[in-house]
C-alpha atoms as a PDB file:
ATOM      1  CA  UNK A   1       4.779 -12.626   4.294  1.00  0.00           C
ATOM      2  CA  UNK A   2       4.698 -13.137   0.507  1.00  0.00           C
ATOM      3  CA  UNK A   3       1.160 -12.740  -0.837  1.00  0.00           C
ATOM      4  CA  UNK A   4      -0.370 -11.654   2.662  1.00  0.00           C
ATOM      5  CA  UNK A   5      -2.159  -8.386   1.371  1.00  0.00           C
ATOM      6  CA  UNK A   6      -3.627 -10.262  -1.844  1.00  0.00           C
ATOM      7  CA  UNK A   7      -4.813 -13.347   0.339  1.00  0.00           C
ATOM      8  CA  UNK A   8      -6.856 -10.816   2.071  1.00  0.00           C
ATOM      9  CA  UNK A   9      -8.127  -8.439  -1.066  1.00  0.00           C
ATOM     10  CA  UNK A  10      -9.294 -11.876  -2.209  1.00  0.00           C
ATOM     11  CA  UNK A  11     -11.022 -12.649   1.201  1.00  0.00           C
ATOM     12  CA  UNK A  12     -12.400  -9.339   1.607  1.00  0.00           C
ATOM     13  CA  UNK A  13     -13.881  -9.929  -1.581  1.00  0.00           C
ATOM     14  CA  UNK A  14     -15.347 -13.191  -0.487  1.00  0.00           C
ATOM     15  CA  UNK A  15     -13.588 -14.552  -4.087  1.00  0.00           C
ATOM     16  CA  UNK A  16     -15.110 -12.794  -6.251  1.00  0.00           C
ATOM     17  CA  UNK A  17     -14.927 -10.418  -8.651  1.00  0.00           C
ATOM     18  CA  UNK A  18     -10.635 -10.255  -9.605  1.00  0.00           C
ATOM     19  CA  UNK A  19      -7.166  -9.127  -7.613  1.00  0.00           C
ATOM     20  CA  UNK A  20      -4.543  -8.644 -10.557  1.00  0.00           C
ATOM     21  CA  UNK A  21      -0.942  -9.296  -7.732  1.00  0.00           C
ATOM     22  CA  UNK A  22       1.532  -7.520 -10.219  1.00  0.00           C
ATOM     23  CA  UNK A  23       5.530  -7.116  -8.811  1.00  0.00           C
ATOM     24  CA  UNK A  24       8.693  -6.573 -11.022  1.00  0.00           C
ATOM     25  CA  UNK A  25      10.724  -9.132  -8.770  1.00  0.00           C
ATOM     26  CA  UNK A  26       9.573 -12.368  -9.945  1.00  0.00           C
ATOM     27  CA  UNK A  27      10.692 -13.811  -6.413  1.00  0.00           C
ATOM     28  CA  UNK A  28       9.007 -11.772  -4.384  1.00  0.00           C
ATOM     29  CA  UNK A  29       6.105 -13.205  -6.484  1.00  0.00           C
ATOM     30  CA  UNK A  30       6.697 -17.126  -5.846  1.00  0.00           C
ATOM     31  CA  UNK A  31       5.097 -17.797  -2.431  1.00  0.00           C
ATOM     32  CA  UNK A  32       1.827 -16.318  -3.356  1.00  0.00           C
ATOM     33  CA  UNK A  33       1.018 -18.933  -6.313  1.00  0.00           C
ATOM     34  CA  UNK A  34       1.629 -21.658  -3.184  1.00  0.00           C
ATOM     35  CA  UNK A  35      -0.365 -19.252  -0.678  1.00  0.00           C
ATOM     36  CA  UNK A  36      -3.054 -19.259  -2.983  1.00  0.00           C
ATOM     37  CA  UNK A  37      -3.657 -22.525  -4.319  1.00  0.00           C
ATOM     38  CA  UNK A  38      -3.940 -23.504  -0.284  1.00  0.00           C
ATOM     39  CA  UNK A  39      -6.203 -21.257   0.376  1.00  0.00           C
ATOM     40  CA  UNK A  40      -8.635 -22.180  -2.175  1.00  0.00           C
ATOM     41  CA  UNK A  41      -8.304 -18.709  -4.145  1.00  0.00           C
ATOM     42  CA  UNK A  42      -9.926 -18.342  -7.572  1.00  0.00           C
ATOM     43  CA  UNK A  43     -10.105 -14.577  -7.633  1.00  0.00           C
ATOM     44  CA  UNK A  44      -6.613 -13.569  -7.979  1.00  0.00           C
ATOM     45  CA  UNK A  45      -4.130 -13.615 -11.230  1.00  0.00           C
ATOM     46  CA  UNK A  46      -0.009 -13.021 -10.466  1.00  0.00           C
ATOM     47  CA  UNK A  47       2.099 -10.705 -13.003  1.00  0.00           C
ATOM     48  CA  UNK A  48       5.474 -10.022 -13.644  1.00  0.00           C
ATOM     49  CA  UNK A  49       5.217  -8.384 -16.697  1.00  0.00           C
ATOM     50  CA  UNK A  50       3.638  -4.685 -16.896  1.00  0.00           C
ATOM     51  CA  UNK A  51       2.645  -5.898 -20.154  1.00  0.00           C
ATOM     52  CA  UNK A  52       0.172  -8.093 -19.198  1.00  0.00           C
ATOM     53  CA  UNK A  53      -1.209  -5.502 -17.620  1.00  0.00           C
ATOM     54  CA  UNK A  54      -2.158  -2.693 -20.156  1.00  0.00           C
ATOM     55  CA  UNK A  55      -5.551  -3.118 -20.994  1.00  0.00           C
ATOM     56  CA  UNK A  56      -6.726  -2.305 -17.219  1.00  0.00           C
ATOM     57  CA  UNK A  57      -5.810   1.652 -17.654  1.00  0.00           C
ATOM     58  CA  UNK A  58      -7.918   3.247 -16.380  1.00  0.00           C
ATOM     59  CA  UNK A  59     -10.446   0.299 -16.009  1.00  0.00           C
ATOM     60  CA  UNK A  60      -9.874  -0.612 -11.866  1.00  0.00           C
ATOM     61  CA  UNK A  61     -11.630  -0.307  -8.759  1.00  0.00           C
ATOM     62  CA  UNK A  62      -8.774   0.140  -6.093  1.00  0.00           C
ATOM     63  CA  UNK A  63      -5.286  -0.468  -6.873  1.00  0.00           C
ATOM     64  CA  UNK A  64      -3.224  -1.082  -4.070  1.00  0.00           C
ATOM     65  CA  UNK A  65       0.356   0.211  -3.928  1.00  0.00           C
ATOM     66  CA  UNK A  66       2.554  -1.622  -1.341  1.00  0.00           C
ATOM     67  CA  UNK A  67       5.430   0.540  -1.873  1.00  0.00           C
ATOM     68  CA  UNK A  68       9.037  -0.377  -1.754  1.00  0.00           C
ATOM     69  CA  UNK A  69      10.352   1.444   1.344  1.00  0.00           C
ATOM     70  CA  UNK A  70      13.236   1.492   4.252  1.00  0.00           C
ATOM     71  CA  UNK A  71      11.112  -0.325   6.386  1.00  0.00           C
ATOM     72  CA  UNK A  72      11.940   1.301   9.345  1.00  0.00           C
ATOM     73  CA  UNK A  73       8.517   0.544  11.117  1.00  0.00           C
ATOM     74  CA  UNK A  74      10.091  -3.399  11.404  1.00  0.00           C
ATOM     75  CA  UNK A  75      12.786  -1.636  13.562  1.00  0.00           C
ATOM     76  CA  UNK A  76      11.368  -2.950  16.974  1.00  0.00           C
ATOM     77  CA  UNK A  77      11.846  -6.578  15.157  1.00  0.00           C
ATOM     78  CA  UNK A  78      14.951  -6.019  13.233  1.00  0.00           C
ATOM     79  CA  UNK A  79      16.880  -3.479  15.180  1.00  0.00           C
ATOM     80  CA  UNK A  80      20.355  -4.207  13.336  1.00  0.00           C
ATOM     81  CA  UNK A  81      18.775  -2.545  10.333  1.00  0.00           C
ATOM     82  CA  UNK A  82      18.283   1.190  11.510  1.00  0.00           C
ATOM     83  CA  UNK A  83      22.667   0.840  11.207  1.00  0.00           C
ATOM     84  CA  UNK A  84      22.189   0.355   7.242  1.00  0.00           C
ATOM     85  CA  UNK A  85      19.886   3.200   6.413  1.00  0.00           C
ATOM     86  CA  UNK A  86      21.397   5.991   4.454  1.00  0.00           C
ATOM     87  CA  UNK A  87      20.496   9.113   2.879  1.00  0.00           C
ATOM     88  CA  UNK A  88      21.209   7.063  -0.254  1.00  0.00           C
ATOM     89  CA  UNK A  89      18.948   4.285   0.399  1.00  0.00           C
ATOM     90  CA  UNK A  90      16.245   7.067   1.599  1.00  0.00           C
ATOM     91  CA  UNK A  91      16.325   8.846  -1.889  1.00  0.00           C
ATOM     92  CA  UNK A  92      16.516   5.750  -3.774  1.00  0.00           C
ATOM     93  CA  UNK A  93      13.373   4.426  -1.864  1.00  0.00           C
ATOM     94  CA  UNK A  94      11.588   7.995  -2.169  1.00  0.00           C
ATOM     95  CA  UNK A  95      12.179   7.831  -6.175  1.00  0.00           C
ATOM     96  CA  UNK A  96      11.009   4.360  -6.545  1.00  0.00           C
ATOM     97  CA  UNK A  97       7.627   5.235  -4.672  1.00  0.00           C
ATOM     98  CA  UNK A  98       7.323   8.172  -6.721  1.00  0.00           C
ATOM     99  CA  UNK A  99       7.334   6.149  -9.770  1.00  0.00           C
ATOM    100  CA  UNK A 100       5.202   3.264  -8.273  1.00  0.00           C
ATOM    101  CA  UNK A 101       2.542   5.614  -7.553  1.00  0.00           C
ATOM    102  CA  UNK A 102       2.625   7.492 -11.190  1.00  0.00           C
ATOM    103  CA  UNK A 103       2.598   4.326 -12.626  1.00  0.00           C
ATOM    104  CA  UNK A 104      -0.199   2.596 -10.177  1.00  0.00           C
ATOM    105  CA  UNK A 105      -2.338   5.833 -10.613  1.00  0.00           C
ATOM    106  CA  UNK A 106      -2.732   4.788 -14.529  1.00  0.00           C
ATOM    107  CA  UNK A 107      -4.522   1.793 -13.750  1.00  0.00           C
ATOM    108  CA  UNK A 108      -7.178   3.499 -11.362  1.00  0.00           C
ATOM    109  CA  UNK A 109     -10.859   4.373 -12.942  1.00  0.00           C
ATOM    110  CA  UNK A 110     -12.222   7.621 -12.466  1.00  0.00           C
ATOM    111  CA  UNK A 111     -13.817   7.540  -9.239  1.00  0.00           C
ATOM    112  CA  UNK A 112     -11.504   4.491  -8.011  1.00  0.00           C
ATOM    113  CA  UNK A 113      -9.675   4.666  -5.134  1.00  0.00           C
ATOM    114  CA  UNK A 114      -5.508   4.309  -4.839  1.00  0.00           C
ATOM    115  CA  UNK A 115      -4.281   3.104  -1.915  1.00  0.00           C
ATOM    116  CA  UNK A 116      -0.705   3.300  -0.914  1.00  0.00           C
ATOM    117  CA  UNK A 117       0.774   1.777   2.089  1.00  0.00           C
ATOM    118  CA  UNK A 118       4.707   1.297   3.525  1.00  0.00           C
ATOM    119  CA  UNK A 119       5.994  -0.655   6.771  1.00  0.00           C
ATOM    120  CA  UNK A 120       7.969   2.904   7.065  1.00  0.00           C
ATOM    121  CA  UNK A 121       7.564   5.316   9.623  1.00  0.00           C
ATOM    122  CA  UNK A 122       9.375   8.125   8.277  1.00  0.00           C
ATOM    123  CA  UNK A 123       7.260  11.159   6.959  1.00  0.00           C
ATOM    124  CA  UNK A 124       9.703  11.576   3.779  1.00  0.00           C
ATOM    125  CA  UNK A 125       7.736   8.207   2.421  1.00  0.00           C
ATOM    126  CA  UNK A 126       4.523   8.366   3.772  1.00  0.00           C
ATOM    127  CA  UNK A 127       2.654  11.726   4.592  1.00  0.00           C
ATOM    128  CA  UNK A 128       5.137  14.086   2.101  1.00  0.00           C
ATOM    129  CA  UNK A 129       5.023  11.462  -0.329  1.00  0.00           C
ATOM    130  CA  UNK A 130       1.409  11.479  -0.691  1.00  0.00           C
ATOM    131  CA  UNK A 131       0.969  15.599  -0.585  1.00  0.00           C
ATOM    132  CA  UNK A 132       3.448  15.505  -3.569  1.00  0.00           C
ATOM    133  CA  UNK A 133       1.455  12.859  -5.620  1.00  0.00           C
ATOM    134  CA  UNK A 134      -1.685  14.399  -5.463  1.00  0.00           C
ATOM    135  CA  UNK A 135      -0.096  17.948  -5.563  1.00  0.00           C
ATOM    136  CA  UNK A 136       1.266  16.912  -8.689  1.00  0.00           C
ATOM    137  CA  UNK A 137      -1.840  14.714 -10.008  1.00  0.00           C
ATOM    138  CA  UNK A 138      -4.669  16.974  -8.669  1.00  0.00           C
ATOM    139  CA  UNK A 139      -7.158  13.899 -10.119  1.00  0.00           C
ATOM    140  CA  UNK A 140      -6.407  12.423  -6.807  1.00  0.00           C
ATOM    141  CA  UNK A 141      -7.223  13.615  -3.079  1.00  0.00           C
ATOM    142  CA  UNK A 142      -6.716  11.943  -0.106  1.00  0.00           C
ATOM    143  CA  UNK A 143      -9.881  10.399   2.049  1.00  0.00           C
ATOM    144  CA  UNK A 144      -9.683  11.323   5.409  1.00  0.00           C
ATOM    145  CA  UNK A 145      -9.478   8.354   7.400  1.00  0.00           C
ATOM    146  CA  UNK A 146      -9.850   9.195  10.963  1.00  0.00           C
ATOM    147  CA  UNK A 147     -13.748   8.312  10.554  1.00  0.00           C
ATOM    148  CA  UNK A 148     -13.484   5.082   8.748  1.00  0.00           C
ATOM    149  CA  UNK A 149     -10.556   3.753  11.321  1.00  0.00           C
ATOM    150  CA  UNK A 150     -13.301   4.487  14.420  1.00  0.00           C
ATOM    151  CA  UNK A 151     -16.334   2.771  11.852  1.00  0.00           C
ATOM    152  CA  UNK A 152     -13.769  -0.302  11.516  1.00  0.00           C
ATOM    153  CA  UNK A 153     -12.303  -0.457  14.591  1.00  0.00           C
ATOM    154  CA  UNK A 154     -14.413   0.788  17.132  1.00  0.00           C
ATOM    155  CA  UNK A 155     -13.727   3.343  20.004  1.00  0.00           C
ATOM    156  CA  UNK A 156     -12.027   0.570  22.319  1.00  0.00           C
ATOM    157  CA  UNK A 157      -9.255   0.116  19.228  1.00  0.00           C
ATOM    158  CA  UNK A 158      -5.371   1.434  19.858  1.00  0.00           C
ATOM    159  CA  UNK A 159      -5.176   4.748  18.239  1.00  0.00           C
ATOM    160  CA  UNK A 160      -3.028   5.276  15.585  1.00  0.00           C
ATOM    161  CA  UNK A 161      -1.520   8.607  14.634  1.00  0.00           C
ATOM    162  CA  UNK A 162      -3.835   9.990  11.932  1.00  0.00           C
ATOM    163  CA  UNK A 163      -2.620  13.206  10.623  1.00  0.00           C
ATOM    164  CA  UNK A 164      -5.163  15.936   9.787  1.00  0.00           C
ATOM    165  CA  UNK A 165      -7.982  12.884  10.004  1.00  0.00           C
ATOM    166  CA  UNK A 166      -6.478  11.756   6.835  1.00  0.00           C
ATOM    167  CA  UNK A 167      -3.679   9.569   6.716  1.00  0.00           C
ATOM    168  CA  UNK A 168      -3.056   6.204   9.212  1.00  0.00           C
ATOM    169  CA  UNK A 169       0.502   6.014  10.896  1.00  0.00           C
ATOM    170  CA  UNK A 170       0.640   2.643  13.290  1.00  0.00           C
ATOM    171  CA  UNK A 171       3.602   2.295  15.752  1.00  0.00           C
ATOM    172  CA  UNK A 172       4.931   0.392  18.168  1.00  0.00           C
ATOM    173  CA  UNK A 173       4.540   3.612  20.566  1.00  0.00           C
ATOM    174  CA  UNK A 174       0.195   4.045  19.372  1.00  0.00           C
ATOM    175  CA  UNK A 175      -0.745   0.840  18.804  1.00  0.00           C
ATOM    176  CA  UNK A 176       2.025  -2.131  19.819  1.00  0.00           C
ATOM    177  CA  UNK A 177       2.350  -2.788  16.402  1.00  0.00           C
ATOM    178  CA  UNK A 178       5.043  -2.735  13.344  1.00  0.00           C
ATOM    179  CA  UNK A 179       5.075   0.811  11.691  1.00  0.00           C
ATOM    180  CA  UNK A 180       3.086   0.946   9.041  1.00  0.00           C
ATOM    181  CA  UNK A 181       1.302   3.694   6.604  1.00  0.00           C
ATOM    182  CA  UNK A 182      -1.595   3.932   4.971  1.00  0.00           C
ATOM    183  CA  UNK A 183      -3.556   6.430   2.978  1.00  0.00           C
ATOM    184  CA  UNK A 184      -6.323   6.388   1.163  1.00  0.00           C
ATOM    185  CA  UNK A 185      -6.831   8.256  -2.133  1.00  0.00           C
ATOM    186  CA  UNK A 186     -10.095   8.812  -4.839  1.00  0.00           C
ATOM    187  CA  UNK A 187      -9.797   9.902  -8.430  1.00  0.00           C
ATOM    188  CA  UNK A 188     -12.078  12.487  -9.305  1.00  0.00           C
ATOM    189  CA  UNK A 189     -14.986  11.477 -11.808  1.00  0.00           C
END
């Protein structure tokens, strides 16, 4: 739900040091200030206005890019919406996770990491999407993450599809989850 992924930056980070939540949809933003106050979470600040955010360029850790996608990898829980998906919708998606990422990658130090993940299954927003960006922004490469999913997880864990070692594709069909993405990316120092 709203705020899940920040509650658990800020956990992971045992509340310290900060989580900066940013989203243009001021909705989507309103459960986390709730979430967080209940969970006792000093660590995190909410934004809704890129403004607020200018002086981190270039000044962050990890940024996290939870990208606005079809969401195809909830299909298994919402099968009525695989009937709604167009090309449209595709290309519209695909261009606002190309900007997300430009615009994320601005924020991350040298030697940061940028993370991007979807609940999308579809190789047009995950795997291509990420080959472009750092294709086009050769200051970023992907980290393989076959080895760090076996560190975390163990050998006993469901095994999700990592292509070339590098990026993490869950599924229903690997791992009896939702579909969901992730890659991991480094700026060069």
């Amino acid at each position: 739900g709203g705020g899940g992924k920040t509650l658990a930056m800020s956990a992971a980070m045992n509340n310290k040091g900060q989580v900066h939540a940013y989203d243009t949809d001021r909705k989507r933003l309103a459960p986390i200030i709730e979430r967080l106050r209940r969970a006792g979470t000093r660590n995190v600040q909410v934004h809704d206005d890129a403004r607020q955010l200018e002086g981190l360029r270039n000044k962050l850790d990890a940024v996290l890019v939870d990208a606005p996608c079809t969401g195809t990898g909830t299909w298994r829980r919402r099968p009525d919406t695989k009937w709604r998906l167009t090309q449209k919708n595709l290309d519209e998606r695909i261009a606002q996770q190309q900007d997300a990422l430009s615009e994320a990658s601005a924020f991350v130090k040298p030697g940061g990491a940028l993370l991007y993940v979807t609940c999308s299954i579809l190789p047009e927003e995950n795997d291509q999407q990420v080959a472009r960006f750092c294709a086009e922004n050769p200051e970023f490469s992907i980290v393989p993450a076959a080895e760090q999913w076996a560190k975390i997880f163990g050998s006993d864990a469901a095994t999700p599809r990592l292509k070339d070692a590098a990026t993490v594709t869950l599924s229903p069909a690997s791992t009896d989850t939702d579909g969901f993405f992730f890659c991991r990316m480094q700026r060069k120092v």
